[in-house]
PDB file of N, CA and C in Angstrom:
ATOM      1  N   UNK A   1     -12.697  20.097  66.167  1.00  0.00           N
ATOM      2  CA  UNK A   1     -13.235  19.833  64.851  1.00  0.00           C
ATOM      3  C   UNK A   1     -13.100  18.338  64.567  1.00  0.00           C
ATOM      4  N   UNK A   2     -14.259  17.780  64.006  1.00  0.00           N
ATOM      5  CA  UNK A   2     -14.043  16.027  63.724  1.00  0.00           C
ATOM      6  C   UNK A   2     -13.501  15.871  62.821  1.00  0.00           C
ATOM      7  N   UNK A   3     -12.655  14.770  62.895  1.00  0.00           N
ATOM      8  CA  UNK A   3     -11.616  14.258  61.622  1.00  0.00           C
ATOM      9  C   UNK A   3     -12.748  13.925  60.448  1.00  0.00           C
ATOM     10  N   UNK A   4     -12.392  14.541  59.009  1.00  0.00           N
ATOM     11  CA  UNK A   4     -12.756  13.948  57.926  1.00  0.00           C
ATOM     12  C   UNK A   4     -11.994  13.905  56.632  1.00  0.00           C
ATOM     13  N   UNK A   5     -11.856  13.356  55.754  1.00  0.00           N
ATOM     14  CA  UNK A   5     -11.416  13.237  54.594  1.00  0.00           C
ATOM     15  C   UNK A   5      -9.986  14.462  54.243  1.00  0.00           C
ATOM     16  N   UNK A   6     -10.814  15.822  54.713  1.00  0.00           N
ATOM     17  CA  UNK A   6     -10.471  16.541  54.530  1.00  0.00           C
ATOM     18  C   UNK A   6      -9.757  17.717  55.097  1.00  0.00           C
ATOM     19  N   UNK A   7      -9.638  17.243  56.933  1.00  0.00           N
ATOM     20  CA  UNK A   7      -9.052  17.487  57.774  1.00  0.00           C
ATOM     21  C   UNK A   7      -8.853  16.474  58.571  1.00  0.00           C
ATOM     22  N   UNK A   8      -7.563  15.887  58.552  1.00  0.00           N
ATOM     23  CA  UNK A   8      -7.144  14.346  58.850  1.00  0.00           C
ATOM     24  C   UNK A   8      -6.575  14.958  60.580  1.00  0.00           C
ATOM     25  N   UNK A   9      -6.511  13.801  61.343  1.00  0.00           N
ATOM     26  CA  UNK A   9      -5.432  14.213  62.226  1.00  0.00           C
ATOM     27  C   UNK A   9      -3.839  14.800  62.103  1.00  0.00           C
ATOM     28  N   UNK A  10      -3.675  15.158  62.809  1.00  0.00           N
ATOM     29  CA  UNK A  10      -1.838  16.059  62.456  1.00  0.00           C
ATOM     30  C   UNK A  10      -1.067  15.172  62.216  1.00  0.00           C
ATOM     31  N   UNK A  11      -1.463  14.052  62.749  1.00  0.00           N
ATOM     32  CA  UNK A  11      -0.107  12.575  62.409  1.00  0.00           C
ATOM     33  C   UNK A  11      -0.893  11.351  61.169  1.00  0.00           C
ATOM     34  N   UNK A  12      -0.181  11.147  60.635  1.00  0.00           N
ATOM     35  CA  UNK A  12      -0.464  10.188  59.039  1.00  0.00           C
ATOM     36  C   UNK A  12      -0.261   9.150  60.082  1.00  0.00           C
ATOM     37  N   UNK A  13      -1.175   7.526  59.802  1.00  0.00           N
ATOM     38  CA  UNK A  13      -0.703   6.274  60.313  1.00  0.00           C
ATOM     39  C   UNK A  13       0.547   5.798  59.754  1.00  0.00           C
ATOM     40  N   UNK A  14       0.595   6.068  58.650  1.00  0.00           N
ATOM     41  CA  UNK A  14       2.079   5.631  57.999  1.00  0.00           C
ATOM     42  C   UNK A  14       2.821   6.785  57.130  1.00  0.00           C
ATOM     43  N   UNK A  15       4.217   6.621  57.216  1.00  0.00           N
ATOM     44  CA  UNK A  15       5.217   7.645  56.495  1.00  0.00           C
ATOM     45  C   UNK A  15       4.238   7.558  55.136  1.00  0.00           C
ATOM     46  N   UNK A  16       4.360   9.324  54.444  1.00  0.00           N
ATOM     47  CA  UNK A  16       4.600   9.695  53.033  1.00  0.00           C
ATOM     48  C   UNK A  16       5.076   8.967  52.305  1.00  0.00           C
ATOM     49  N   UNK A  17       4.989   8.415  51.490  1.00  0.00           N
ATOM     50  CA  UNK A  17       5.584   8.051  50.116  1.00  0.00           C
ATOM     51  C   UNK A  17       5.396   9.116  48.757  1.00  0.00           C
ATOM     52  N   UNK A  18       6.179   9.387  48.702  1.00  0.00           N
ATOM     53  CA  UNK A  18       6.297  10.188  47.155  1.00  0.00           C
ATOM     54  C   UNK A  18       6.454  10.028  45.485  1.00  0.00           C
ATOM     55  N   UNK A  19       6.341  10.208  44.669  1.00  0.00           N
ATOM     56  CA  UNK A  19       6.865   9.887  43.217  1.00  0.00           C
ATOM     57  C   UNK A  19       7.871  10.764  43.238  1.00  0.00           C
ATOM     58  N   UNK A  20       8.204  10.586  41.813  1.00  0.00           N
ATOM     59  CA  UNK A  20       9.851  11.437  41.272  1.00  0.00           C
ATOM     60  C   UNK A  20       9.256  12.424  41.294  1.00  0.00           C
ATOM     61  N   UNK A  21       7.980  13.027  41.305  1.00  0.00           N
ATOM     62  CA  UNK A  21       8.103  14.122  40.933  1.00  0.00           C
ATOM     63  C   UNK A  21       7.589  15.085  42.343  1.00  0.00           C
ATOM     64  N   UNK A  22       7.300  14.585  43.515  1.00  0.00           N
ATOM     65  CA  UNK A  22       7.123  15.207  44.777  1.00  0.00           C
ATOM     66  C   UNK A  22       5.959  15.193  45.291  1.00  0.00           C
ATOM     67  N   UNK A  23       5.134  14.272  44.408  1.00  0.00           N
ATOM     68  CA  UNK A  23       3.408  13.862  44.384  1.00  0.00           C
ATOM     69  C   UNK A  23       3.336  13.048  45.361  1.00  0.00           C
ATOM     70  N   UNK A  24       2.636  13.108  46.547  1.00  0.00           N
ATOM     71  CA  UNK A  24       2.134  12.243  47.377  1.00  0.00           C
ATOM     72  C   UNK A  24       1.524  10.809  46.806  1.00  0.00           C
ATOM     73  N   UNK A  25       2.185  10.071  46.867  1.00  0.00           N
ATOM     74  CA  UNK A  25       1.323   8.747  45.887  1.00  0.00           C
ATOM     75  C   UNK A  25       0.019   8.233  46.594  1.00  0.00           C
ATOM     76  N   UNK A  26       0.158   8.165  48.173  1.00  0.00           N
ATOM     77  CA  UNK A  26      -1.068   8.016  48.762  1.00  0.00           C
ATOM     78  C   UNK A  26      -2.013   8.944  49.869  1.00  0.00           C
ATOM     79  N   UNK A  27      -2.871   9.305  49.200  1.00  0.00           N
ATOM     80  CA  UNK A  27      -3.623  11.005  49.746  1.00  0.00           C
ATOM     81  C   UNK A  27      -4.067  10.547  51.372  1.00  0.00           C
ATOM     82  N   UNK A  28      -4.047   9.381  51.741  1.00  0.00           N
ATOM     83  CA  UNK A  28      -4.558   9.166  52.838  1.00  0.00           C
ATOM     84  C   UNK A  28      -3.646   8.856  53.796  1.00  0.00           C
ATOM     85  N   UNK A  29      -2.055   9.237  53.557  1.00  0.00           N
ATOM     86  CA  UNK A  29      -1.237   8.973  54.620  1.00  0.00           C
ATOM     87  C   UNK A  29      -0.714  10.807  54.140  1.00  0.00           C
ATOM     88  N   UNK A  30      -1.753  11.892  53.854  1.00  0.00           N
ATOM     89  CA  UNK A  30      -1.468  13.232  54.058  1.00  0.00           C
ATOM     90  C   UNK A  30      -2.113  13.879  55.622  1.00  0.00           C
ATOM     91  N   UNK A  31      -1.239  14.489  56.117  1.00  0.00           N
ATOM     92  CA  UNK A  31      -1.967  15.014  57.552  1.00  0.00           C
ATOM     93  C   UNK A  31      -1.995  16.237  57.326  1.00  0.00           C
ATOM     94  N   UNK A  32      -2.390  17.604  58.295  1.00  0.00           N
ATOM     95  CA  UNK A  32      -1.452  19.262  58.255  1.00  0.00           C
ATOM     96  C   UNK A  32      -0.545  18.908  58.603  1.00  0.00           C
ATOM     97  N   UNK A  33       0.341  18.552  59.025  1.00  0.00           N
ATOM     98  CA  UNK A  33       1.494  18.565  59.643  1.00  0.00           C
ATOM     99  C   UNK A  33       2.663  18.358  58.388  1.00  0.00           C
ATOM    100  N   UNK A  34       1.891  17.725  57.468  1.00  0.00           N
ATOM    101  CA  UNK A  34       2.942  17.454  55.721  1.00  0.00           C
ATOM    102  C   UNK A  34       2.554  18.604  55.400  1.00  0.00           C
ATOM    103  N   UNK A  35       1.435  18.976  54.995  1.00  0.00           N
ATOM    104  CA  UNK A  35       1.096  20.053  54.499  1.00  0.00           C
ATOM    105  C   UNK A  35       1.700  21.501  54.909  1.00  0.00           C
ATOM    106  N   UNK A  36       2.126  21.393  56.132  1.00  0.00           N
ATOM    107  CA  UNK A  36       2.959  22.448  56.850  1.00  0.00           C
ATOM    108  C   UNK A  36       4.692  22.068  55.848  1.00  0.00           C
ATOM    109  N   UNK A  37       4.948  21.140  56.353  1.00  0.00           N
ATOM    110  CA  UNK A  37       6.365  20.906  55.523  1.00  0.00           C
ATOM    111  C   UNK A  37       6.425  21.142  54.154  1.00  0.00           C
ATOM    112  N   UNK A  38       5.492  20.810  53.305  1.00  0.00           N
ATOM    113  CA  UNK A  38       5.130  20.501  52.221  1.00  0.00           C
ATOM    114  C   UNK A  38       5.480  21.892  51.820  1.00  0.00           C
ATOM    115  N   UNK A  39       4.989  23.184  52.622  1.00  0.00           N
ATOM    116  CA  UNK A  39       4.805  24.050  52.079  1.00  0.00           C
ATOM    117  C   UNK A  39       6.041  25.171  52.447  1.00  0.00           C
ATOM    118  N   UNK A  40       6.877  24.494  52.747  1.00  0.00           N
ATOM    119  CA  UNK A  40       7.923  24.981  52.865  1.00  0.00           C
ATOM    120  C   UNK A  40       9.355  24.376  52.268  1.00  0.00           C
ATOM    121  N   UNK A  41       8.771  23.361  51.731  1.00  0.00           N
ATOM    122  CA  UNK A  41       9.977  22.979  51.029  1.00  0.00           C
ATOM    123  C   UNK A  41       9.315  23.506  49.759  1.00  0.00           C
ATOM    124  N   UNK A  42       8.274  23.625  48.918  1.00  0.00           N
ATOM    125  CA  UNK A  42       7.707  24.578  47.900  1.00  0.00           C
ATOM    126  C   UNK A  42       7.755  26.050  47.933  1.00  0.00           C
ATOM    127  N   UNK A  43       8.355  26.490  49.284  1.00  0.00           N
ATOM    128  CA  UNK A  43       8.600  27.932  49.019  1.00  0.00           C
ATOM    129  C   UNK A  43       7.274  28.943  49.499  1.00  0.00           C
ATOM    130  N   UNK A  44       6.413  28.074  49.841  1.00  0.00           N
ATOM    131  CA  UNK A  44       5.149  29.000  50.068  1.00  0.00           C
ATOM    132  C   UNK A  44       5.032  29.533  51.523  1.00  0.00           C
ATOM    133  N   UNK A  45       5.871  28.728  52.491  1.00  0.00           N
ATOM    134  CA  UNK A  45       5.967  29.440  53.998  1.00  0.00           C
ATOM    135  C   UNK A  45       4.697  29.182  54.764  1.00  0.00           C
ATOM    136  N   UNK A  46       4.877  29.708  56.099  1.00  0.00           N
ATOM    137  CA  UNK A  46       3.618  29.773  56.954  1.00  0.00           C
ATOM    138  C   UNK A  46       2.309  29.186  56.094  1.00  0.00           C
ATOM    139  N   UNK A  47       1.368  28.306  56.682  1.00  0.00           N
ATOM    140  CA  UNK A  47       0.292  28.412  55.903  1.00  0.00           C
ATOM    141  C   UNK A  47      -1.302  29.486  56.640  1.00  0.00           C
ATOM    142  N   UNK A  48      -1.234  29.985  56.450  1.00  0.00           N
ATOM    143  CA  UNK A  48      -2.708  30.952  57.000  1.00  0.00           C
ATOM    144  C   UNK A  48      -4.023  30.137  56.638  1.00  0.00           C
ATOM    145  N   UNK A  49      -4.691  31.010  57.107  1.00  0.00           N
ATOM    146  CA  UNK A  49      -6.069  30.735  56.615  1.00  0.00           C
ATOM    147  C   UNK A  49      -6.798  30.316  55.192  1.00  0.00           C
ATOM    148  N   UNK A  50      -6.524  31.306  54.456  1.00  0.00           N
ATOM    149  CA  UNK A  50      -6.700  31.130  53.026  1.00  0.00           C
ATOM    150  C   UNK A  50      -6.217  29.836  52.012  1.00  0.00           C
ATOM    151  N   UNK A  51      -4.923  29.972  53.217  1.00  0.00           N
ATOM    152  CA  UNK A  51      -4.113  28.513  52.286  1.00  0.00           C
ATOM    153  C   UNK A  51      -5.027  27.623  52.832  1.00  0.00           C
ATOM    154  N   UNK A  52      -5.472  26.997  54.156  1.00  0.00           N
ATOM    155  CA  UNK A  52      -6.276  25.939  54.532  1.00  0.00           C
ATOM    156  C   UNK A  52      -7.164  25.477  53.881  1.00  0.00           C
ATOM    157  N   UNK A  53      -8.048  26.980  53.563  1.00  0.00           N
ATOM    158  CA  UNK A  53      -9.248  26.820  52.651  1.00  0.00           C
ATOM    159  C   UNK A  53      -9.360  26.478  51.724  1.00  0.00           C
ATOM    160  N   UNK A  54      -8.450  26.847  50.855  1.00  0.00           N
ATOM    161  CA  UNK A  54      -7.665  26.277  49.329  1.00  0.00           C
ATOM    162  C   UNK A  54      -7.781  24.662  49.483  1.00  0.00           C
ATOM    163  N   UNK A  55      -6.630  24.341  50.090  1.00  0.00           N
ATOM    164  CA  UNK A  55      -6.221  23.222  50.398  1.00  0.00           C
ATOM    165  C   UNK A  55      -7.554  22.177  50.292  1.00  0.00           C
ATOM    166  N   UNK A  56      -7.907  22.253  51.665  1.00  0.00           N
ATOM    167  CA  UNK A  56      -9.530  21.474  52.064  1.00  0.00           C
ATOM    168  C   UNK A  56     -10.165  21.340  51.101  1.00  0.00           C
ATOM    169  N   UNK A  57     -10.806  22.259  49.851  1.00  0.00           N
ATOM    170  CA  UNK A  57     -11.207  22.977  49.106  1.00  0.00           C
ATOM    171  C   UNK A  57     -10.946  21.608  47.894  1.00  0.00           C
ATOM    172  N   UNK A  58      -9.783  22.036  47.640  1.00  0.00           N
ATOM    173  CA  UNK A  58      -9.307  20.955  46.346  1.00  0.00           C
ATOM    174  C   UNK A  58      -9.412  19.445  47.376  1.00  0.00           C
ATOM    175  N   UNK A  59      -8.878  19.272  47.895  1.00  0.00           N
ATOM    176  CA  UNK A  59      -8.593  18.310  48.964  1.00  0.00           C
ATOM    177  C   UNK A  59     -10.320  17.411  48.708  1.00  0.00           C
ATOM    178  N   UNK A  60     -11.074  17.958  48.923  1.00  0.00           N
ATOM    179  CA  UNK A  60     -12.806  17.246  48.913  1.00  0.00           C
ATOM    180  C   UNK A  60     -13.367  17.483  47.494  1.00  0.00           C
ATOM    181  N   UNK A  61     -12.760  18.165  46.505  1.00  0.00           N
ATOM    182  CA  UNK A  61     -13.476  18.334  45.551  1.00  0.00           C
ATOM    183  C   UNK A  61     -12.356  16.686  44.729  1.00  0.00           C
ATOM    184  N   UNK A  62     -11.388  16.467  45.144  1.00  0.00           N
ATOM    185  CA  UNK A  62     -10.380  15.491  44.538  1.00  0.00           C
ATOM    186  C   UNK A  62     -11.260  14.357  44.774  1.00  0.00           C
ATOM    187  N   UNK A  63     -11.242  14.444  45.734  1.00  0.00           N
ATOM    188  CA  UNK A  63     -11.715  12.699  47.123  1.00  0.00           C
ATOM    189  C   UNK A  63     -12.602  12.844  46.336  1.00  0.00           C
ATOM    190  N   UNK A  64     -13.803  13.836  46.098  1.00  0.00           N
ATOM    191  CA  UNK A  64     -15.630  13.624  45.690  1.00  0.00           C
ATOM    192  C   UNK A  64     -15.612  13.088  44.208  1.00  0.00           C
ATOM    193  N   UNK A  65     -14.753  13.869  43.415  1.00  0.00           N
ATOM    194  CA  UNK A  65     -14.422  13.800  42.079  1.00  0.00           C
ATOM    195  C   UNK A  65     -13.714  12.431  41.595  1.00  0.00           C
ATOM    196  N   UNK A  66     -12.936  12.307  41.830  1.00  0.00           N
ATOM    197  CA  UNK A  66     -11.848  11.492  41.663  1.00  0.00           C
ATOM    198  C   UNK A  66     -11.124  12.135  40.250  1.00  0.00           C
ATOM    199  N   UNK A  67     -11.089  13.706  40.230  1.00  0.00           N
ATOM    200  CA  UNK A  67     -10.239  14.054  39.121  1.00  0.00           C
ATOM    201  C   UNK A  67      -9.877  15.298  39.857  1.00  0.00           C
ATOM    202  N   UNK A  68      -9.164  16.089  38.862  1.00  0.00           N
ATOM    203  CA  UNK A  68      -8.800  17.697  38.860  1.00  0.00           C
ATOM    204  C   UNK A  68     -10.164  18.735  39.239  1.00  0.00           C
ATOM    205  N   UNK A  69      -9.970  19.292  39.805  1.00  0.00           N
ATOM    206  CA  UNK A  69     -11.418  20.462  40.059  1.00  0.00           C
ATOM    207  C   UNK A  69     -10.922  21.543  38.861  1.00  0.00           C
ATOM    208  N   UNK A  70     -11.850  22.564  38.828  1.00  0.00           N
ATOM    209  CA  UNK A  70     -11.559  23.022  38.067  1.00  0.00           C
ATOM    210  C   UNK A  70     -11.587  24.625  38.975  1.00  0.00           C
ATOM    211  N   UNK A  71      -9.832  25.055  38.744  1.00  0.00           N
ATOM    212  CA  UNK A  71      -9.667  26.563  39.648  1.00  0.00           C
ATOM    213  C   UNK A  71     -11.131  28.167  39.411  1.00  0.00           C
ATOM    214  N   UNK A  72     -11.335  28.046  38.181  1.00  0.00           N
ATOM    215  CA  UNK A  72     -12.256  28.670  38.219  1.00  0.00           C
ATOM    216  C   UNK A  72     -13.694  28.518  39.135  1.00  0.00           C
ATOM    217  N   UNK A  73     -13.948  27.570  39.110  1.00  0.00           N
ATOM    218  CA  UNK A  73     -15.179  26.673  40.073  1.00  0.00           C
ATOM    219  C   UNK A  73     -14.330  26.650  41.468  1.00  0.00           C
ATOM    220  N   UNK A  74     -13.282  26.378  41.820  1.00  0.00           N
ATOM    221  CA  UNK A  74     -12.645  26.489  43.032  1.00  0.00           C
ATOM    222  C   UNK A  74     -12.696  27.864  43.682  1.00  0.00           C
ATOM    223  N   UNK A  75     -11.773  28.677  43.062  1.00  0.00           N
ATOM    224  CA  UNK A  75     -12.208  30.114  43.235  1.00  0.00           C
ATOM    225  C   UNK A  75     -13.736  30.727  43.692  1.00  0.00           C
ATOM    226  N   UNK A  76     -14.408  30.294  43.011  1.00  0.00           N
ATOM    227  CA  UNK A  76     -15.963  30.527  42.872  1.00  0.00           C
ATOM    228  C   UNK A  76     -16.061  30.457  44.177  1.00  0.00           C
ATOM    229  N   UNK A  77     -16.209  28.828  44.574  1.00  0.00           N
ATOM    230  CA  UNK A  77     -16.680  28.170  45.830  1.00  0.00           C
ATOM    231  C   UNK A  77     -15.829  29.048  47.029  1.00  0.00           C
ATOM    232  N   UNK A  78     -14.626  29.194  47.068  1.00  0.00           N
ATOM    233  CA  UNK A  78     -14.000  29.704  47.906  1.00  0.00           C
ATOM    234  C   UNK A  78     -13.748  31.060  48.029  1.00  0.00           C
ATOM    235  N   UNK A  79     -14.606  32.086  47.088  1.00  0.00           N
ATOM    236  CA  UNK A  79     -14.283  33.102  46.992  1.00  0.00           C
ATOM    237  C   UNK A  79     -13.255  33.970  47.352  1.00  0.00           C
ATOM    238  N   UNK A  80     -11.905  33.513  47.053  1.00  0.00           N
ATOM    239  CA  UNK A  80     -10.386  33.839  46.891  1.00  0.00           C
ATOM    240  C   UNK A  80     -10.599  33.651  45.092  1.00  0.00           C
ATOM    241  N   UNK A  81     -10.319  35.042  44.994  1.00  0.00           N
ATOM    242  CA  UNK A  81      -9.589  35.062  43.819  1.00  0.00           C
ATOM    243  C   UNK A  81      -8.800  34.556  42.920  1.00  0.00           C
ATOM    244  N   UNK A  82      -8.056  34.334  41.442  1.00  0.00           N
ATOM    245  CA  UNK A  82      -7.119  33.389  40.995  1.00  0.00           C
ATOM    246  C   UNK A  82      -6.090  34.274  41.124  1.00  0.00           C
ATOM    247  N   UNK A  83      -5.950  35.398  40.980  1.00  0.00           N
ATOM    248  CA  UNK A  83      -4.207  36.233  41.013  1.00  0.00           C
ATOM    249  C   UNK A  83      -3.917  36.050  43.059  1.00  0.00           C
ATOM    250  N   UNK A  84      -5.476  36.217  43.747  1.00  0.00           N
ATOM    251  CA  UNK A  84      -4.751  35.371  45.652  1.00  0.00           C
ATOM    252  C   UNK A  84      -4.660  34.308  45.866  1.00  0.00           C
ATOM    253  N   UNK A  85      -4.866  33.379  44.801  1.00  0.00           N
ATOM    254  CA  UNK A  85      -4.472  31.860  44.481  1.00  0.00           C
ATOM    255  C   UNK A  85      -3.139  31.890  44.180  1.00  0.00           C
ATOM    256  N   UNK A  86      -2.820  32.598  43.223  1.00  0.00           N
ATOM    257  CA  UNK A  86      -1.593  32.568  42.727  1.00  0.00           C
ATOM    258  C   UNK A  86      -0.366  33.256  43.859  1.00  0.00           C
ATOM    259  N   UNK A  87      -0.638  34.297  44.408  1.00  0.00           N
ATOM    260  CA  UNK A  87      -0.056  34.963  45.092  1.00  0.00           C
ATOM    261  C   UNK A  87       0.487  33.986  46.404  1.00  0.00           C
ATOM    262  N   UNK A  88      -1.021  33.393  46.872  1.00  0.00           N
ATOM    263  CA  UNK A  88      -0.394  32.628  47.877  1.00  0.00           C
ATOM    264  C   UNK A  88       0.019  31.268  47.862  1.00  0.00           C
ATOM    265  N   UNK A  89       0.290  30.609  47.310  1.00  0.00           N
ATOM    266  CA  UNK A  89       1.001  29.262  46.697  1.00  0.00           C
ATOM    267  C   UNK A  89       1.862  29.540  45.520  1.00  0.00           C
ATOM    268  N   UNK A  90       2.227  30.145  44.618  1.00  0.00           N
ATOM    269  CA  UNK A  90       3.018  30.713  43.463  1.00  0.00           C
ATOM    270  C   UNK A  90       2.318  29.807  42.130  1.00  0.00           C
ATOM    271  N   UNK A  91       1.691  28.652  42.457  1.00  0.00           N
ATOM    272  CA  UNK A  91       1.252  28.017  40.907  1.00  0.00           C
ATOM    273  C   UNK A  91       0.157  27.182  41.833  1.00  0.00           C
ATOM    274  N   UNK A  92      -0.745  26.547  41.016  1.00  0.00           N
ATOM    275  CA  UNK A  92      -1.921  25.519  41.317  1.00  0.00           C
ATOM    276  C   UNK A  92      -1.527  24.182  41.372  1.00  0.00           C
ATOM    277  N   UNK A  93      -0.029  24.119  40.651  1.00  0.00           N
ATOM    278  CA  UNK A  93       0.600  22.659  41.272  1.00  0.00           C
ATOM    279  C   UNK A  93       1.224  22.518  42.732  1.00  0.00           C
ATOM    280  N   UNK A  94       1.597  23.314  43.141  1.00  0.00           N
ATOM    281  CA  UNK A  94       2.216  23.727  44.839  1.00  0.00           C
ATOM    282  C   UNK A  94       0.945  23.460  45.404  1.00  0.00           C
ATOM    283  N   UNK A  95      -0.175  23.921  45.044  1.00  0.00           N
ATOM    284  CA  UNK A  95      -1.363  23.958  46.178  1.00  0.00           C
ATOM    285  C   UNK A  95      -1.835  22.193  45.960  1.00  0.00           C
ATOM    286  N   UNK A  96      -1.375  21.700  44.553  1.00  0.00           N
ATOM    287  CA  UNK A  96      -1.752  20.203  44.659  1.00  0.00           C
ATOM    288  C   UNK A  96      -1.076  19.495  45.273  1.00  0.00           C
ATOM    289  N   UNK A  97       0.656  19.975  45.144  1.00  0.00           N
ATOM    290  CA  UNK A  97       1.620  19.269  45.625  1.00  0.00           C
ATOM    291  C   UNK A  97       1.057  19.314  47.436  1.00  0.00           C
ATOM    292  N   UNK A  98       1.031  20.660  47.724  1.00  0.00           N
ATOM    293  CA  UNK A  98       0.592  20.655  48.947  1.00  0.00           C
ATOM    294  C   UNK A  98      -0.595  19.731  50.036  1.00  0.00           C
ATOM    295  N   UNK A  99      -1.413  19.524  49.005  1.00  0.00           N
ATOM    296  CA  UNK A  99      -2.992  19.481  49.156  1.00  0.00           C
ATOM    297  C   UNK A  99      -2.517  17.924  49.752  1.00  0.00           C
ATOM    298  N   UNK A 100      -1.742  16.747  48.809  1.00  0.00           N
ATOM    299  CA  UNK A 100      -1.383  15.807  49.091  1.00  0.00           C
ATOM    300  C   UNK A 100      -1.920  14.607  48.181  1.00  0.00           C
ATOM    301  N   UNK A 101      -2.029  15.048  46.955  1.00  0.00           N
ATOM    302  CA  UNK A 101      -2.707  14.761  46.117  1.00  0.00           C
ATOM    303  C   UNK A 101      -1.909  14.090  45.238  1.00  0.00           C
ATOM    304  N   UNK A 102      -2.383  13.012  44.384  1.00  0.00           N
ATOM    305  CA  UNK A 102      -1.301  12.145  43.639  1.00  0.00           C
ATOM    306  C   UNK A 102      -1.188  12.938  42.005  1.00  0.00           C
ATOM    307  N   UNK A 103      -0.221  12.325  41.262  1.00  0.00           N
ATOM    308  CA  UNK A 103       0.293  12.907  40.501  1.00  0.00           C
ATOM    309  C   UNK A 103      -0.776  12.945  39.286  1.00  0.00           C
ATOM    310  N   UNK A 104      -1.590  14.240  38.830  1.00  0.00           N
ATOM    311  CA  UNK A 104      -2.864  14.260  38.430  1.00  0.00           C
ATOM    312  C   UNK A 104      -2.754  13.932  36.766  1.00  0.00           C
ATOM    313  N   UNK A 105      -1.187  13.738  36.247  1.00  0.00           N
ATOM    314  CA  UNK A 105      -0.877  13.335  34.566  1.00  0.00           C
ATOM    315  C   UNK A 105      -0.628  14.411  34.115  1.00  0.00           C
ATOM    316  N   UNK A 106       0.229  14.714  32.930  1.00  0.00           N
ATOM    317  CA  UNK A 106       0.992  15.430  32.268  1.00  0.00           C
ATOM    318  C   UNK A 106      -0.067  16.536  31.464  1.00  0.00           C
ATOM    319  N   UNK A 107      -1.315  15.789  31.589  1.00  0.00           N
ATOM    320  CA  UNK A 107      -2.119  17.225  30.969  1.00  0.00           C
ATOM    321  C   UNK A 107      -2.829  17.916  31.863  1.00  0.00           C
ATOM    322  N   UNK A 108      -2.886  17.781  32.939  1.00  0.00           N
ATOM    323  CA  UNK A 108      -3.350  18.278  34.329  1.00  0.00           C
ATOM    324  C   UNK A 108      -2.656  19.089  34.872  1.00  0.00           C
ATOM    325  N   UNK A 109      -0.854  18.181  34.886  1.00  0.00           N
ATOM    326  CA  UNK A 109       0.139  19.213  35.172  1.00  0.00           C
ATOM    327  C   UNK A 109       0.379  20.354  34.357  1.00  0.00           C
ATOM    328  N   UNK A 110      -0.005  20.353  32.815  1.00  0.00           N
ATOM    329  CA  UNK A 110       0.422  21.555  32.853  1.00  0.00           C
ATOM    330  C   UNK A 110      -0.362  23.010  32.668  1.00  0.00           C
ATOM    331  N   UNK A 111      -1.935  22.153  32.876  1.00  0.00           N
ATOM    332  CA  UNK A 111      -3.328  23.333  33.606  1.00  0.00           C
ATOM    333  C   UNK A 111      -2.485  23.487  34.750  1.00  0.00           C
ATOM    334  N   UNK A 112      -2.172  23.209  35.418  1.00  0.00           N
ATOM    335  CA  UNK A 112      -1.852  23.453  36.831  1.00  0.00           C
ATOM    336  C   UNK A 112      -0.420  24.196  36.958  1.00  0.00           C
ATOM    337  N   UNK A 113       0.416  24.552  35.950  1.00  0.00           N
ATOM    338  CA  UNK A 113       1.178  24.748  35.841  1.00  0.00           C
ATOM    339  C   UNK A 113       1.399  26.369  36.040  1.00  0.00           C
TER     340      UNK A 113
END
């Protein structure tokens, strides 16, 4: 599969940097390979299929946007459900935290919450 935006190579050119609050500050030093960690220090475990899709999902709608997508329209597009959204990441901030996405502001966080 060719590297894009939205499926990076497994290795970042440079270490993660984070904020206080566990937000990737720069989306372009995110690989899978964080996203694998990522999602286990959040509690969400193994990532499957569904999680990928998610991920990618927000991941290109962020990059295209340059804001928050909106989970209903996400859902839509990805036809996963919001309670198998929820189920498989536990909140829509884990799947951001995951995704590698910077810290989207206090009224974003707590849609996402």
């Amino acid at each position: 599969m060719p590297e894009t935006a939205t499926q990076p190579s497994n290795t970042a050119s440079a270490p993660p940097h984070f904020d206080g609050e566990g937000f990737l500050i720069d989306h372009q030093t995110w690989s899978t390979q964080l996203a694998r960690d990522l999602a286990l220090q959040e509690g969400v475990g193994e990532l499957g299929e569904n999680h990928w899709q998610l991920l990618h999902h927000i991941r290109e709608r962020y990059l295209n946007l340059g804001a928050l997508p909106n989970m209903r329209l996400v859902c839509r597009a990805t036809g996963i459900p919001r309670w198998k959204v929820h189920s498989l990441f536990g909140s829509c901030l884990s799947i951001w935290r995951i995704a590698g996405l910077p810290d989207p502001g206090e009224e974003a966080k707590a849609y996402l919450g």
